[in-house]
Protein backbone atom coordinates (compact mmCIF):
# COMPACT_ATOMS: atom_id res chain seq x y z
CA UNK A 1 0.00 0.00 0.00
CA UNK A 2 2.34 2.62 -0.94
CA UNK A 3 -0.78 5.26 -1.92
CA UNK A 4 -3.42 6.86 -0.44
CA UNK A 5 -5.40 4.75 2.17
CA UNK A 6 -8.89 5.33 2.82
CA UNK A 7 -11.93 3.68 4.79
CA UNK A 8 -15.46 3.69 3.00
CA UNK A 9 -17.60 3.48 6.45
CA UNK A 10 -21.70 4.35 6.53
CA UNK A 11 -24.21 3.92 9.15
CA UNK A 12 -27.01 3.54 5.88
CA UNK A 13 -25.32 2.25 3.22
CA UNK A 14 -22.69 -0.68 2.22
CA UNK A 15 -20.08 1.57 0.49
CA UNK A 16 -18.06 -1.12 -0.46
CA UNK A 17 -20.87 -2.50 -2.69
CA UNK A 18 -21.06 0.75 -4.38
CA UNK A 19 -17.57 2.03 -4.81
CA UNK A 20 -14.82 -0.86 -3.94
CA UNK A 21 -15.22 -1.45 -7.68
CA UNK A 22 -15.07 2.15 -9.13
CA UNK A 23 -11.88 2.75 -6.74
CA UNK A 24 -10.12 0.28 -8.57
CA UNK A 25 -10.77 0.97 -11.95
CA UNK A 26 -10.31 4.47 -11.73
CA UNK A 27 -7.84 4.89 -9.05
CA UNK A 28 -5.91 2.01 -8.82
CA UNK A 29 -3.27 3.91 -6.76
CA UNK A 30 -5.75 4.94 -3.67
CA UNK A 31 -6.52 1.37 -1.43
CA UNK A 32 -10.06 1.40 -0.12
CA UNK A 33 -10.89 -0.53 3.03
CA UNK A 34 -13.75 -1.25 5.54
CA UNK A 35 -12.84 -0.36 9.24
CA UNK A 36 -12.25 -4.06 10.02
CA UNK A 37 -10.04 -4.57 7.08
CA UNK A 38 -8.11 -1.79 8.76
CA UNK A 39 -4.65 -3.11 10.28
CA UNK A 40 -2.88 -0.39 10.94
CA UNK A 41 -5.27 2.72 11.85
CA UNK A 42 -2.45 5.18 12.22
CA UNK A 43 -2.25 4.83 8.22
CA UNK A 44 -5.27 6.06 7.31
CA UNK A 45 -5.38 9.33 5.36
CA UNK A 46 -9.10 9.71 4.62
CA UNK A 47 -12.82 8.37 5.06
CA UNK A 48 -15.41 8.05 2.56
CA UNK A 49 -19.20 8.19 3.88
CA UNK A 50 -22.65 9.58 3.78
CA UNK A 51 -24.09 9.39 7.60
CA UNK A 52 -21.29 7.90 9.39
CA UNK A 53 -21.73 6.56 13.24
CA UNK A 54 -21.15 8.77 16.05
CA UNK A 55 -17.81 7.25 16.42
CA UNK A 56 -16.98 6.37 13.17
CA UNK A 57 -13.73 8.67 13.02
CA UNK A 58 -12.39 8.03 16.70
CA UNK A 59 -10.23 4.76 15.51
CA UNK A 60 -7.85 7.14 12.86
CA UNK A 61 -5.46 9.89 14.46
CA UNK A 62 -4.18 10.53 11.05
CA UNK A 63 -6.95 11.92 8.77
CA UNK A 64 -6.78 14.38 6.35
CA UNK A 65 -9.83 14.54 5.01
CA UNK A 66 -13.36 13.50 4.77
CA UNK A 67 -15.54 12.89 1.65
CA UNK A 68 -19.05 12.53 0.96
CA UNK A 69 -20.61 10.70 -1.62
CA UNK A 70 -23.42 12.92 -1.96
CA UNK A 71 -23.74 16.81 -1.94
CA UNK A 72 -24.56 16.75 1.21
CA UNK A 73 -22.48 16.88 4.14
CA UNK A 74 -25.02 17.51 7.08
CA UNK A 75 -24.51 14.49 8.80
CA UNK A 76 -20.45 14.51 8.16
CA UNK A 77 -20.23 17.80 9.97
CA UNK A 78 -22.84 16.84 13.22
CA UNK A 79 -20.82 13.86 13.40
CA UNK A 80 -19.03 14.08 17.42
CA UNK A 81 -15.95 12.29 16.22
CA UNK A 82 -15.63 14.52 13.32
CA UNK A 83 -11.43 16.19 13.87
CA UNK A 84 -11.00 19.61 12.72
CA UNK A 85 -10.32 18.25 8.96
CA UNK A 86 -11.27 19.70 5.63
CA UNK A 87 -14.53 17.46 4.27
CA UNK A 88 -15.21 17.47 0.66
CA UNK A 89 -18.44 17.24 -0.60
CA UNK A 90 -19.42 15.92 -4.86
CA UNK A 91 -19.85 18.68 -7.58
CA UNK A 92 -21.30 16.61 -9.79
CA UNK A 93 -23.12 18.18 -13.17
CA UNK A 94 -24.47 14.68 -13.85
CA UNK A 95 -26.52 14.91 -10.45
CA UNK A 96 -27.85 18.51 -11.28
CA UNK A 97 -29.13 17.00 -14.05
CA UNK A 98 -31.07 14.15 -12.53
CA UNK A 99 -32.35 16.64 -10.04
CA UNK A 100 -33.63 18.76 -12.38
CA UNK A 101 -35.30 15.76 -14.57
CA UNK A 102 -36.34 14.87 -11.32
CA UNK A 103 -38.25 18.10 -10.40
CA UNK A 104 -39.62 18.96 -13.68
CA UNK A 105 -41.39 15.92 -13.75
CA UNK A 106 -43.02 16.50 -10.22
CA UNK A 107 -43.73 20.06 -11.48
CA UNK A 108 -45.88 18.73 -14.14
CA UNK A 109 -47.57 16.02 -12.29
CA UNK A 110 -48.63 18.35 -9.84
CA UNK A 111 -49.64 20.77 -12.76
CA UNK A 112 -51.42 18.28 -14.73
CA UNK A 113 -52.90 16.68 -11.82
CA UNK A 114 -51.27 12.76 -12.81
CA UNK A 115 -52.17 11.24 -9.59
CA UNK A 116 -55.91 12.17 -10.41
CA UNK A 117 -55.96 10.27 -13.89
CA UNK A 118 -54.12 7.13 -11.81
CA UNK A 119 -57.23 7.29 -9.84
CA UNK A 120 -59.37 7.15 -12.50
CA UNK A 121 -57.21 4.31 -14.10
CA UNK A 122 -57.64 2.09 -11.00
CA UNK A 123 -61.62 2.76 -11.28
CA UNK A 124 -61.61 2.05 -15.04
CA UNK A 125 -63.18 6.05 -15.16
CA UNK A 126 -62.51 7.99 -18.35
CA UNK A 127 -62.38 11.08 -16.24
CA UNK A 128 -61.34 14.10 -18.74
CA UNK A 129 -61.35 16.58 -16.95
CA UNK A 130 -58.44 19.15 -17.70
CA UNK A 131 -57.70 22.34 -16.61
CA UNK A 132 -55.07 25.22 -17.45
CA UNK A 133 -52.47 22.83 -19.10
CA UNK A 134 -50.01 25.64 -20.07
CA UNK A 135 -47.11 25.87 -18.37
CA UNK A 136 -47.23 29.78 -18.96
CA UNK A 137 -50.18 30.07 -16.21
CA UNK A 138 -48.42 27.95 -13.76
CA UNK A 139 -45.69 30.37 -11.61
CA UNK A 140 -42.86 27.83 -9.70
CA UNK A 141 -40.54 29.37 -7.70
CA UNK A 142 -37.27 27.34 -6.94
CA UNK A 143 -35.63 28.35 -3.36
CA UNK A 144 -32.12 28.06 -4.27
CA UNK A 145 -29.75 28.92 -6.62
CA UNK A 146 -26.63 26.28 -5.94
CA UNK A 147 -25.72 24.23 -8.55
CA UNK A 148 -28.99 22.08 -8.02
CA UNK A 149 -30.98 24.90 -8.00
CA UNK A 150 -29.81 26.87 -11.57
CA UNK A 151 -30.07 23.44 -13.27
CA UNK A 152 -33.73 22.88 -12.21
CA UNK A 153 -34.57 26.45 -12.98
CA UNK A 154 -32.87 26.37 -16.36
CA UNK A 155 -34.71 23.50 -17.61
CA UNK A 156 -38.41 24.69 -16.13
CA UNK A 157 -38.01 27.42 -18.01
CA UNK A 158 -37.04 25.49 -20.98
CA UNK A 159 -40.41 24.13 -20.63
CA UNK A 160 -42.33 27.26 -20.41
CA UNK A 161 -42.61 27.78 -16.37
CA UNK A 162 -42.72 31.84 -15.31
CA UNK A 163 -39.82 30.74 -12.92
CA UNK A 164 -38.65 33.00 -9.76
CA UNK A 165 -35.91 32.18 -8.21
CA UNK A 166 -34.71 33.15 -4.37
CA UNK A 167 -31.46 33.04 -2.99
CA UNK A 168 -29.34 34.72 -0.59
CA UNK A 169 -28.16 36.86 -2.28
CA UNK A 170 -28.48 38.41 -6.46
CA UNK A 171 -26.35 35.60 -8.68
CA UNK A 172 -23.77 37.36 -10.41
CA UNK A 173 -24.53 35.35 -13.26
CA UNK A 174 -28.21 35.41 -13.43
CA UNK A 175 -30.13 32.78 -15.43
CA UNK A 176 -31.90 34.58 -18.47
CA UNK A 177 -35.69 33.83 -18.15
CA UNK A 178 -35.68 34.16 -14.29
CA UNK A 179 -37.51 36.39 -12.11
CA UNK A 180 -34.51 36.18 -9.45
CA UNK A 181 -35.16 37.54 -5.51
CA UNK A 182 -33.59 37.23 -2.30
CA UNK A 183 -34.65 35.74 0.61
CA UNK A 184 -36.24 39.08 1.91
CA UNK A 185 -38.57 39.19 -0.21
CA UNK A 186 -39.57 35.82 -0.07
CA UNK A 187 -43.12 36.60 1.34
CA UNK A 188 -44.28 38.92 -1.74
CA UNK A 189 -42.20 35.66 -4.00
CA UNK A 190 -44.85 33.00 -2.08
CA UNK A 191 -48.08 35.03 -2.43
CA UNK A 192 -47.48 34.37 -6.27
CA UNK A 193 -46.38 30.62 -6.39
CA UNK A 194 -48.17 27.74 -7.57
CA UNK A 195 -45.72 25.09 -7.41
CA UNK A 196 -43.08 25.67 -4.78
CA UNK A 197 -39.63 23.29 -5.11
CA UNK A 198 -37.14 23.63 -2.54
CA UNK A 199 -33.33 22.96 -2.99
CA UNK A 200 -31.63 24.79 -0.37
CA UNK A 201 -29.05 23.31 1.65
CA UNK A 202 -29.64 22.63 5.73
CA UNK A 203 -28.24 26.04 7.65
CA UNK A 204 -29.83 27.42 10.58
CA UNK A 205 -31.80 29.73 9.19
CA UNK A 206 -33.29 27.15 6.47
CA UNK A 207 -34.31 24.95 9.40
CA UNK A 208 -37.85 24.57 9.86
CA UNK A 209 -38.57 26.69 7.05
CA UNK A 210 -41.60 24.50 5.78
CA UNK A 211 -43.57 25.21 8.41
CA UNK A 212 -47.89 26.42 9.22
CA UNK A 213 -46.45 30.55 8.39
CA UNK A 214 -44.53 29.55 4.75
CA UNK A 215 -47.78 27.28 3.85
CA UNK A 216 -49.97 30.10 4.33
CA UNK A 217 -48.46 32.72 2.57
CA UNK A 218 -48.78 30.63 -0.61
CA UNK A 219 -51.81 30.58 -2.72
CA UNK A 220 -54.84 28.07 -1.90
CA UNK A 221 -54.25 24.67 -3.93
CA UNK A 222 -50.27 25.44 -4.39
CA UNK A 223 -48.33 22.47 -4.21
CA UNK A 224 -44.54 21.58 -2.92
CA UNK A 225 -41.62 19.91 -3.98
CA UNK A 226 -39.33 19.50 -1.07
CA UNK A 227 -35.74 17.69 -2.37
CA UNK A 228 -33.54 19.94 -0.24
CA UNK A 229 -32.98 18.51 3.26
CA UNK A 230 -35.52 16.84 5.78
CA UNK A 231 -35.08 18.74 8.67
CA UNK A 232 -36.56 21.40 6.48
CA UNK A 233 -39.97 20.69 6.60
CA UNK A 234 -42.53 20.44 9.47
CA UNK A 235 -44.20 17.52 8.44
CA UNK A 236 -47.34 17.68 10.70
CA UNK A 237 -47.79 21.32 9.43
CA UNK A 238 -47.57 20.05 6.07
CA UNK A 239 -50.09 17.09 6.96
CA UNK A 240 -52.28 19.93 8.65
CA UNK A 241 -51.55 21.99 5.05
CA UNK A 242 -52.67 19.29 2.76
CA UNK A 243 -56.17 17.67 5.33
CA UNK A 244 -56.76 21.68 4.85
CA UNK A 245 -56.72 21.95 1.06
CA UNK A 246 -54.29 25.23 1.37
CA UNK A 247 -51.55 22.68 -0.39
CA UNK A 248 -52.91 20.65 -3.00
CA UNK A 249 -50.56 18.11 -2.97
CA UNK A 250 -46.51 17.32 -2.41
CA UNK A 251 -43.63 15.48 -3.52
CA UNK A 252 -41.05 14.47 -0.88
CA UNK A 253 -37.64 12.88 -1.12
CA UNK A 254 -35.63 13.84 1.74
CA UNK A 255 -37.44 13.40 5.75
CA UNK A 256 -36.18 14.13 8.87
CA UNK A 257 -35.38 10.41 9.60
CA UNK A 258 -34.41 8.08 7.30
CA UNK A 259 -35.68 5.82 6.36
CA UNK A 260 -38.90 6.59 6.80
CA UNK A 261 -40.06 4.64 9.43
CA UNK A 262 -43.60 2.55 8.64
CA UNK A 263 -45.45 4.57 11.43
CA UNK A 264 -45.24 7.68 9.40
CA UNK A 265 -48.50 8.92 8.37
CA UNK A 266 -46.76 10.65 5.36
CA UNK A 267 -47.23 6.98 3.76
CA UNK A 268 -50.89 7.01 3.72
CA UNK A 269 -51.73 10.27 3.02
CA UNK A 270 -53.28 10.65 -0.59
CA UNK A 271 -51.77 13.64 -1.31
CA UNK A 272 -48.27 12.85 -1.37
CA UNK A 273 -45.75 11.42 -3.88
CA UNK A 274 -43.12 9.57 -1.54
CA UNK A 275 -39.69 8.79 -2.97
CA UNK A 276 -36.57 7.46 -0.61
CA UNK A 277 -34.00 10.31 -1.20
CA UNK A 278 -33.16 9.28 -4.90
CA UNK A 279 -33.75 12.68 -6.58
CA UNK A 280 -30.02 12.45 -7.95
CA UNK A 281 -27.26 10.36 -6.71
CA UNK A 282 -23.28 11.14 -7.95
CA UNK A 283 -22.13 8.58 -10.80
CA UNK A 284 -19.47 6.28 -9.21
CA UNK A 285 -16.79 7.81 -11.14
CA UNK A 286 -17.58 11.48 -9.85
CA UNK A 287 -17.00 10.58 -6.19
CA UNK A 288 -13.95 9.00 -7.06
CA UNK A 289 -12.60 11.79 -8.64
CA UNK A 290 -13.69 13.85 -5.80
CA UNK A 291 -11.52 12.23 -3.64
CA UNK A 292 -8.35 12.07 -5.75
CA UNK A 293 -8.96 15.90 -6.47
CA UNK A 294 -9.09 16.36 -3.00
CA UNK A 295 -6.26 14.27 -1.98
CA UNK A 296 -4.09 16.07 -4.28
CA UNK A 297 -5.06 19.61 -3.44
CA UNK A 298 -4.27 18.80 -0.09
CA UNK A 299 -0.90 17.47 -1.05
CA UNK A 300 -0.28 20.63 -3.24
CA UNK A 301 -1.17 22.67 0.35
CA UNK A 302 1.50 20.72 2.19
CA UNK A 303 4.04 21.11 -0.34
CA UNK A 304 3.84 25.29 0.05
């Protein structure tokens, strides 16, 4: 082992199953282990995981880094045994893509009302009723403007969607086609929102932000499309929101705890599209090039 040594470890997922392969095809040089092929910890130099264990970095007093295999690193950084270590998260542009495939084909099914004609499917009901079909009289507004969030926006507009967008701050490269807004304006942004898709990443002050107040500021019947992180969303406000008829419906693919566990009543509720956190995933390939990216910036650091 005279490269890089690294430990895939997850507290959700067999890593090995997914990326012992891709390691050695593409990075032949970096040797991948799981803790207990570990022989030496002292020699480890970095750890690949999603939502490690509480302990899962305590063994290794060497690290250098950390890398997710998602874009997400909220459970990396509220890990306790996390050292004071740069962790690398994937920039992948094949995952914005998937997430914005992903939410432009909730956007519609919520705008064309699918779930209704899948009713009427499993009564044998040629129910025809249809409504304002263009895309031109239905307003989304994306919350977000990340790499996720500029991909989903571009290609709703592509399809015709009046599309606001709100972020912290103005882009300095704006999208052309979108209303953009920040975040204090977000109020006057929900009053006019049919379809509202969320992207933005976990901070404090995106905590909780699905909640009874952001529900009613929308317009009666508006729906949701929450793919940006679980602790986001209130989901007994939402349940209230939906029994109500102020949301007409919602797509979810990221929860507070996952898996879902079967006593959530977000699995019976008619109104909801349930998916299991698989709006985009990295390709195998990006996260390994992540991690030799990484591994060499941080070489290129020590060498200064």
């Amino acid at each position: 082992m005279n490269g890089p040594i690294g430990v895939a470890t997850c507290s959700v997922l067999d890593m090995m199953h997914f990326f012992a392969g891709p390691f050695a095809e593409y990075a032949p040089d970096i040797t991948l282990l799981t803790p207990d092929q570990v022989t030496d910890p002292a020699a480890v130099d970095f750890v690949v995981t999603f939502k490690p264990a509480d302990d899962a970095f305590l063994p290794y007093p060497n690290l250098r880094a950390v890398f997710s295999v998602g874009a997400g690193i909220d459970a990396i950084m509220e890990c306790p045994s996390l050292p004071d270590i740069p962790v690398f998260r994937v920039e992948d542009p094949d995952q914005a893509l998937q997430m914005a495939g992903f939410a432009a084909f909730h956007v519609i099914w919520h705008h064309r009302r699918m779930g209704d004609f899948l009713a009427a499917q499993a009564r044998a009901e040629w129910d025809r009723r249809v409504g304002d079909q263009s895309p031109t009289l239905r307003r989304v507004t994306v919350l977000g403007f990340g790499m996720m969030g500029r991909a989903i926006a571009k290609a709703l507009i592509a399809l015709g969607y009046p599309i606001t967008v709100v972020s912290r701050s103005m882009p300095a490269e704006p999208l052309t086609g979108a209303d953009h807004q920040v975040v204090d304006t977000l109020v006057t942004v929900l009053g006019r929102t049919d379809i509202l898709v969320n992207v933005l990443p976990l901070t404090p002050q995106t905590e909780g932000l699905l909640n009874a107040e952001t529900f009613s500021k929308l317009p009666h019947g508006a729906a949701l499309i929450q793919i940006g992180r679980g602790r986001q969303l209130i989901e007994d406000d939402l349940i209230a929101a939906l029994d109500s008829g102020r949301l007409s419906g919602a797509s979810l693919d990221v929860f507070e705890e996952e898996p879902l566990p079967p006593s959530s009543p977000l699995w019976s509720h008619p109104a909801l599209f349930l998916t299991p956190h698989v709006a985009s995933t990295p390709t195998h390939r990006a996260v390994v090039e992540n991690v030799t990216r990484g591994l060499a910036s941080l070489q290129s650091n020590r060498a200064r």
